[in-house]
PDB file of N, CA and C in Angstrom:
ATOM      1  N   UNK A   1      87.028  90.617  56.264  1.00  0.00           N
ATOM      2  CA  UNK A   1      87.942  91.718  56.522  1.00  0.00           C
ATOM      3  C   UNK A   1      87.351  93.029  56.018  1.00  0.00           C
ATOM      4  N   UNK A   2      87.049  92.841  54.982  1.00  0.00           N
ATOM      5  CA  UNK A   2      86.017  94.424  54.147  1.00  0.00           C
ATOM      6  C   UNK A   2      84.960  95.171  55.309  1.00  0.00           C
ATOM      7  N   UNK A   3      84.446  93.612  55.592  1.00  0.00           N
ATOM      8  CA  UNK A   3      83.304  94.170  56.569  1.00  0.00           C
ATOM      9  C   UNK A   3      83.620  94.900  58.059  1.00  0.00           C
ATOM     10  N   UNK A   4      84.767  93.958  58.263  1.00  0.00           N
ATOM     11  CA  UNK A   4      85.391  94.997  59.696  1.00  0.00           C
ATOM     12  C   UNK A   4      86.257  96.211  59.293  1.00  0.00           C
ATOM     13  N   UNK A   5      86.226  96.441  58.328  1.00  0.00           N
ATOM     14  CA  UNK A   5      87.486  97.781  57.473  1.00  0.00           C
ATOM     15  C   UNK A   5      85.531  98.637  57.894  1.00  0.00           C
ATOM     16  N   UNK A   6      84.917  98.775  57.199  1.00  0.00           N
ATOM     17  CA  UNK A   6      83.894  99.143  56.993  1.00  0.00           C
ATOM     18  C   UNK A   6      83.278  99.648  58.305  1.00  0.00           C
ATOM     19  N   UNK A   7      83.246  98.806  59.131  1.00  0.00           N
ATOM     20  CA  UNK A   7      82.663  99.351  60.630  1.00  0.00           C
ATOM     21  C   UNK A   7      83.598  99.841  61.198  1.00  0.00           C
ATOM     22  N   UNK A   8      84.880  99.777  61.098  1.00  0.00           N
ATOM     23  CA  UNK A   8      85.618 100.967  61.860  1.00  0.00           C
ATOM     24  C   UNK A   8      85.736 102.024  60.870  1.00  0.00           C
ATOM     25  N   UNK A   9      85.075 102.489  59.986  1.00  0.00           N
ATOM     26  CA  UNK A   9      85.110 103.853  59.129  1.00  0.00           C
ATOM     27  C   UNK A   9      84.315 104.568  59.973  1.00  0.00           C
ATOM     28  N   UNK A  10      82.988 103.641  60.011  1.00  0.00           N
ATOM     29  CA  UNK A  10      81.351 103.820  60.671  1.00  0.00           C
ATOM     30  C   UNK A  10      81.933 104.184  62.133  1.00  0.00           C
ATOM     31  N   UNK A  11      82.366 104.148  62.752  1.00  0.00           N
ATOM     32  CA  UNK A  11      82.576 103.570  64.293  1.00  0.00           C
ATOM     33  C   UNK A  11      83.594 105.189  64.498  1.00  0.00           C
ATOM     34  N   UNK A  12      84.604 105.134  63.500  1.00  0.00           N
ATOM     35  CA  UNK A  12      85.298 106.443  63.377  1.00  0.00           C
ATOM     36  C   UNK A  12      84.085 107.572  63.341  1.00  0.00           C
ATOM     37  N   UNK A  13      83.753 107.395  61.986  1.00  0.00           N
ATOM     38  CA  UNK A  13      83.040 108.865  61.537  1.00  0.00           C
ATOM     39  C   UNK A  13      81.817 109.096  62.880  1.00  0.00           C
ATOM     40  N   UNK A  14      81.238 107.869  63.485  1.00  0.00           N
ATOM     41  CA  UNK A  14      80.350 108.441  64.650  1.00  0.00           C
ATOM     42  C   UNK A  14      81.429 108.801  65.829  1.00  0.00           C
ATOM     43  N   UNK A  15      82.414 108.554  66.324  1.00  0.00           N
ATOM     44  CA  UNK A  15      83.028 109.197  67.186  1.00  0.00           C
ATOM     45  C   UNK A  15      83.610 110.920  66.669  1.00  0.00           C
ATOM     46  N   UNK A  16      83.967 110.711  65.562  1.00  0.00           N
ATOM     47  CA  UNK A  16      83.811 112.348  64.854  1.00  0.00           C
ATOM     48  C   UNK A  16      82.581 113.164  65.471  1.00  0.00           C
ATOM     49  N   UNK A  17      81.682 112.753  64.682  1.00  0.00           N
ATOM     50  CA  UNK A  17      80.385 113.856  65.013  1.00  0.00           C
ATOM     51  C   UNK A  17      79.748 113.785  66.790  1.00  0.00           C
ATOM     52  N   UNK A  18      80.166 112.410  67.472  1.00  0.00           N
ATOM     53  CA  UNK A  18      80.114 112.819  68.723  1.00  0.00           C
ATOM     54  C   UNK A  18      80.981 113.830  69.074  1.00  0.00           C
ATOM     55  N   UNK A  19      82.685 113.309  69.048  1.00  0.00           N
ATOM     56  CA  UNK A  19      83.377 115.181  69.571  1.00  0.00           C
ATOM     57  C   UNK A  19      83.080 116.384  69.045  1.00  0.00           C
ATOM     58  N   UNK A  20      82.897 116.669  67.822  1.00  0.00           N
ATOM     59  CA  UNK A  20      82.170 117.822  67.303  1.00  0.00           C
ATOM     60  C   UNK A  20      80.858 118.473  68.369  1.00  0.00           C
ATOM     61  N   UNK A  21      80.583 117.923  68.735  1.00  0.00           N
ATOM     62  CA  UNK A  21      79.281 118.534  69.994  1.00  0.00           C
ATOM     63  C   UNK A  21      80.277 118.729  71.317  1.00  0.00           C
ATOM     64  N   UNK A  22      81.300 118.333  71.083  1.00  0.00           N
ATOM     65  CA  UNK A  22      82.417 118.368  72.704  1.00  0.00           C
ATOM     66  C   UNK A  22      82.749 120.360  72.263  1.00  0.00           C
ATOM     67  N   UNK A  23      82.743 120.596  70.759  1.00  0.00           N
ATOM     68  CA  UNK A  23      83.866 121.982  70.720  1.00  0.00           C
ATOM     69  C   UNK A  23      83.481 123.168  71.241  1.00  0.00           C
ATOM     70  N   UNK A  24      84.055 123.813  71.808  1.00  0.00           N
ATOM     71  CA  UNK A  24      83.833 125.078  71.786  1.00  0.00           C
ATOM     72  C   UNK A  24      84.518 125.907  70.901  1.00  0.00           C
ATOM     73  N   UNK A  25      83.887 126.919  70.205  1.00  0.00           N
ATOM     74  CA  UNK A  25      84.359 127.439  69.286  1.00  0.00           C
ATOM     75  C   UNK A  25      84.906 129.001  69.628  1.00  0.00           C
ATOM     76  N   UNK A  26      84.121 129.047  70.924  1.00  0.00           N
ATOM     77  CA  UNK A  26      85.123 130.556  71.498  1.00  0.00           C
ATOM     78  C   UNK A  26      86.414 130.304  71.594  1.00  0.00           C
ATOM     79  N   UNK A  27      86.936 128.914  72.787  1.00  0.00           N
ATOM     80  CA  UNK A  27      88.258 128.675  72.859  1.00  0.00           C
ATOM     81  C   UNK A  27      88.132 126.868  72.529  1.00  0.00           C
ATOM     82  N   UNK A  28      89.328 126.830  71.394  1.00  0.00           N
ATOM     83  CA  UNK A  28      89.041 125.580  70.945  1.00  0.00           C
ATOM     84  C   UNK A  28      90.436 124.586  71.620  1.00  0.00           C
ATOM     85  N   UNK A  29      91.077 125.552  72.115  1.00  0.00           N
ATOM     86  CA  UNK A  29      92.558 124.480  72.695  1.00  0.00           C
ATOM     87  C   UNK A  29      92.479 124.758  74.012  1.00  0.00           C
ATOM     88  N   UNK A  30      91.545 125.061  74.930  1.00  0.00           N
ATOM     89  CA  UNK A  30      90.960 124.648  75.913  1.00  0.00           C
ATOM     90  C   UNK A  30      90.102 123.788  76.525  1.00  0.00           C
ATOM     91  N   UNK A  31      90.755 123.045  78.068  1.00  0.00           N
ATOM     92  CA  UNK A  31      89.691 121.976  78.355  1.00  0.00           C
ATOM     93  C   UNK A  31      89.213 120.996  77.117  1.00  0.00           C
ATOM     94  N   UNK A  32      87.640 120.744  76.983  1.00  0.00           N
ATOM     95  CA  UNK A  32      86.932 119.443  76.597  1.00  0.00           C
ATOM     96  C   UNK A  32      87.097 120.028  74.843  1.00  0.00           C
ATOM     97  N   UNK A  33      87.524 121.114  74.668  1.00  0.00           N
ATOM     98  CA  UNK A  33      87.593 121.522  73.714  1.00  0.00           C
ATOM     99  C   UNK A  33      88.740 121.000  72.692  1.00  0.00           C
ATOM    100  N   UNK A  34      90.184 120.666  73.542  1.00  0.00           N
ATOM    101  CA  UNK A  34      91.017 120.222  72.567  1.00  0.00           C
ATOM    102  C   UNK A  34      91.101 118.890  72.972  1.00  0.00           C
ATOM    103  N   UNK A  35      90.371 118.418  74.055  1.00  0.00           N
ATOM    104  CA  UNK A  35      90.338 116.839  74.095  1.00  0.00           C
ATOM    105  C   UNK A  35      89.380 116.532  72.553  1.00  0.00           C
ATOM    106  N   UNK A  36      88.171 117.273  71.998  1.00  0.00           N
ATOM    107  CA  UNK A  36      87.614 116.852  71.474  1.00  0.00           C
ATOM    108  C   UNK A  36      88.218 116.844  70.164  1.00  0.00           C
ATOM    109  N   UNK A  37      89.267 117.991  69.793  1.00  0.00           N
ATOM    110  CA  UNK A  37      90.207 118.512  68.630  1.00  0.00           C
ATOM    111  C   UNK A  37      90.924 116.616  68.290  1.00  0.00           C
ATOM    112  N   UNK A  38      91.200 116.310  69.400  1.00  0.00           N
ATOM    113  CA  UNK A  38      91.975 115.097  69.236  1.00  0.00           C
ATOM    114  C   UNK A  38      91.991 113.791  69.181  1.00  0.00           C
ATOM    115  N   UNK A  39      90.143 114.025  69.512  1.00  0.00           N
ATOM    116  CA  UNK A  39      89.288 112.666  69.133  1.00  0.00           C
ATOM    117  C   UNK A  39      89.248 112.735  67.624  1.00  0.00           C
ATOM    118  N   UNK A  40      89.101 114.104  67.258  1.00  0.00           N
ATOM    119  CA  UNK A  40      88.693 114.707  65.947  1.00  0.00           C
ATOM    120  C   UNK A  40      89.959 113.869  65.242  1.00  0.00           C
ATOM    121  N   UNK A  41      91.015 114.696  65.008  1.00  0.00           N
ATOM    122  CA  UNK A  41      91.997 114.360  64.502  1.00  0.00           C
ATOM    123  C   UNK A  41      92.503 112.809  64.276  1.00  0.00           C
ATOM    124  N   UNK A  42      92.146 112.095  65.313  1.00  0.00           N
ATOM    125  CA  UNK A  42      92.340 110.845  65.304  1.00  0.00           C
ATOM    126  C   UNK A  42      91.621 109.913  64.494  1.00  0.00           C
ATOM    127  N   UNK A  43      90.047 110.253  64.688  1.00  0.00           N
ATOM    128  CA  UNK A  43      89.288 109.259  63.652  1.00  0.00           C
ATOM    129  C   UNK A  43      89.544 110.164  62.494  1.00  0.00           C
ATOM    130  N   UNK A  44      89.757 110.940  62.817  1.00  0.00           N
ATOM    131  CA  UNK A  44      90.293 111.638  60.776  1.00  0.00           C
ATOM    132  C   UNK A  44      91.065 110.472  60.275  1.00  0.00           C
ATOM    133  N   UNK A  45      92.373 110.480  61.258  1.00  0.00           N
ATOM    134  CA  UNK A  45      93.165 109.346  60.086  1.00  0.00           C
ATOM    135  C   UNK A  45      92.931 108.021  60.512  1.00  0.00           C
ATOM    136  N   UNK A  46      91.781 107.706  61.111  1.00  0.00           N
ATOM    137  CA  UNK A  46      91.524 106.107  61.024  1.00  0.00           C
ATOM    138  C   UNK A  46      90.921 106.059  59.904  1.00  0.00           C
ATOM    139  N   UNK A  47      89.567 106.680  59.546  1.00  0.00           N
ATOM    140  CA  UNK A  47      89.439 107.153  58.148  1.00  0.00           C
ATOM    141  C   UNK A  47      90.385 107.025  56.534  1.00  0.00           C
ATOM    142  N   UNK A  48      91.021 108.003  56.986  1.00  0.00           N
ATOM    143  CA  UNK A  48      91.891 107.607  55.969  1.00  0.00           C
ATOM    144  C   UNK A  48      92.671 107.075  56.178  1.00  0.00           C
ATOM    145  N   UNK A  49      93.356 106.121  57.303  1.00  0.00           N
ATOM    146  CA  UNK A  49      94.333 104.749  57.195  1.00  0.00           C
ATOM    147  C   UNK A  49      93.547 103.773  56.818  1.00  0.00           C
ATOM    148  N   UNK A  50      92.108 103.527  56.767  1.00  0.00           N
ATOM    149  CA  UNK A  50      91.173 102.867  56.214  1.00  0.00           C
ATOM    150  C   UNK A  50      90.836 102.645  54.766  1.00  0.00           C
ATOM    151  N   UNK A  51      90.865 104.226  54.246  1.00  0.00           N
ATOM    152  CA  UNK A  51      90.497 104.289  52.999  1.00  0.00           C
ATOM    153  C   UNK A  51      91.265 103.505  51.623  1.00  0.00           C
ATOM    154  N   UNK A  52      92.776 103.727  52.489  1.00  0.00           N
ATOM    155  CA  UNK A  52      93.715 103.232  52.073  1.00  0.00           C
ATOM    156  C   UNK A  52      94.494 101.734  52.067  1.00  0.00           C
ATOM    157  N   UNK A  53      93.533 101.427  52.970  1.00  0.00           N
ATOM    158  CA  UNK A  53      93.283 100.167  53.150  1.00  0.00           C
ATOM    159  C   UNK A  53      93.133  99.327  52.290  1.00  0.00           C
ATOM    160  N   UNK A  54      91.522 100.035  52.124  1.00  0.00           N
ATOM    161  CA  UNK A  54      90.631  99.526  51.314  1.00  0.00           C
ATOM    162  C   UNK A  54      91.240  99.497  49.659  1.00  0.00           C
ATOM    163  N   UNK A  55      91.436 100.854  48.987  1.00  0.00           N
ATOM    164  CA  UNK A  55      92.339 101.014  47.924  1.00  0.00           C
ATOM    165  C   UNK A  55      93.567 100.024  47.213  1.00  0.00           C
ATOM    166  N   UNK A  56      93.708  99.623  48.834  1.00  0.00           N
ATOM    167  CA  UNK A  56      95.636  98.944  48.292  1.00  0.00           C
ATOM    168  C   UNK A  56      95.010  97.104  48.436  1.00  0.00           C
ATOM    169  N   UNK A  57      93.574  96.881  48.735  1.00  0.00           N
ATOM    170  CA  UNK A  57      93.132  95.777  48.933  1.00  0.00           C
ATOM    171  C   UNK A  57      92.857  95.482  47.442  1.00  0.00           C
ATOM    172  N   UNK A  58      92.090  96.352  46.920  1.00  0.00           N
ATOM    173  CA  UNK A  58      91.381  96.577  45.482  1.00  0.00           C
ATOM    174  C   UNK A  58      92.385  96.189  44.501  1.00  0.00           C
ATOM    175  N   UNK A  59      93.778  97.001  44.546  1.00  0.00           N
ATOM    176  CA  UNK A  59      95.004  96.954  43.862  1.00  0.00           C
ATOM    177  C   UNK A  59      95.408  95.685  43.470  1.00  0.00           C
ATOM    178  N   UNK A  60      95.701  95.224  45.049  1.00  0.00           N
ATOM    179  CA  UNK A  60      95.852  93.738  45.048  1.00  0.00           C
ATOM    180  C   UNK A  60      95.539  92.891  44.623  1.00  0.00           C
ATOM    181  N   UNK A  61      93.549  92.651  44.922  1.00  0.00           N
ATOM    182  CA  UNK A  61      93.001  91.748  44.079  1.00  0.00           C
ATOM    183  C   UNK A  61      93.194  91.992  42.586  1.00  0.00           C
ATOM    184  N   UNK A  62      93.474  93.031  41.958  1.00  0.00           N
ATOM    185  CA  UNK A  62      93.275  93.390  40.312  1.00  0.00           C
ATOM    186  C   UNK A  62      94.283  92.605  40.184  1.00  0.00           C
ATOM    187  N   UNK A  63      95.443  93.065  40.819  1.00  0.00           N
ATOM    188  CA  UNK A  63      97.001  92.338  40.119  1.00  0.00           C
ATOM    189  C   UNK A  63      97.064  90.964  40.093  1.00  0.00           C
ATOM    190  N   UNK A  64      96.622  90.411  40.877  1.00  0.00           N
ATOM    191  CA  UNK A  64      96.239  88.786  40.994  1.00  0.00           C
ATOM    192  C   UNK A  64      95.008  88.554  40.156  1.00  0.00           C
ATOM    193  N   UNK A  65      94.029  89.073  39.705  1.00  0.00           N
ATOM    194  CA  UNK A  65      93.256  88.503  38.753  1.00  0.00           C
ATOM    195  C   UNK A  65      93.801  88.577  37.669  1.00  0.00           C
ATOM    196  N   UNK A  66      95.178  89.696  37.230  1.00  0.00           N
ATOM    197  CA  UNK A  66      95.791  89.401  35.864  1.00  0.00           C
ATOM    198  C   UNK A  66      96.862  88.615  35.423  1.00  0.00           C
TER     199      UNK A  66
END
């Protein structure tokens, strides 16, 4: 499970820096521009629905090892 938490961080953060080459920065809520805003936004919080994942996994195991 760690390991597939892990490749969709990876899998997120490269779909990030692919839309980042989608922006235009003259007009950014135009066209391929806010399609890319919303690829953006999205692996943002797969990211951190991940991170948190991971965190509340950590939690878990501690409380059960005590």
């Amino acid at each position: 499970m760690k390991y597939f938490i892990y490749l969709l961080i990876a899998i997120a953060a490269g779909l990030i820096i692919y839309n980042i080459t989608y922006l235009d920065f003259d007009d950014l809520f135009a066209g391929d521009s806010k399609t890319a805003l919303i690829g953006i936004f999205s692996s943002a919080c797969v990211v951190l629905l991940m991170s948190i994942l991971l965190v509340s996994k950590n939690i878990q195991k501690k409380k059960r090892g005590n």
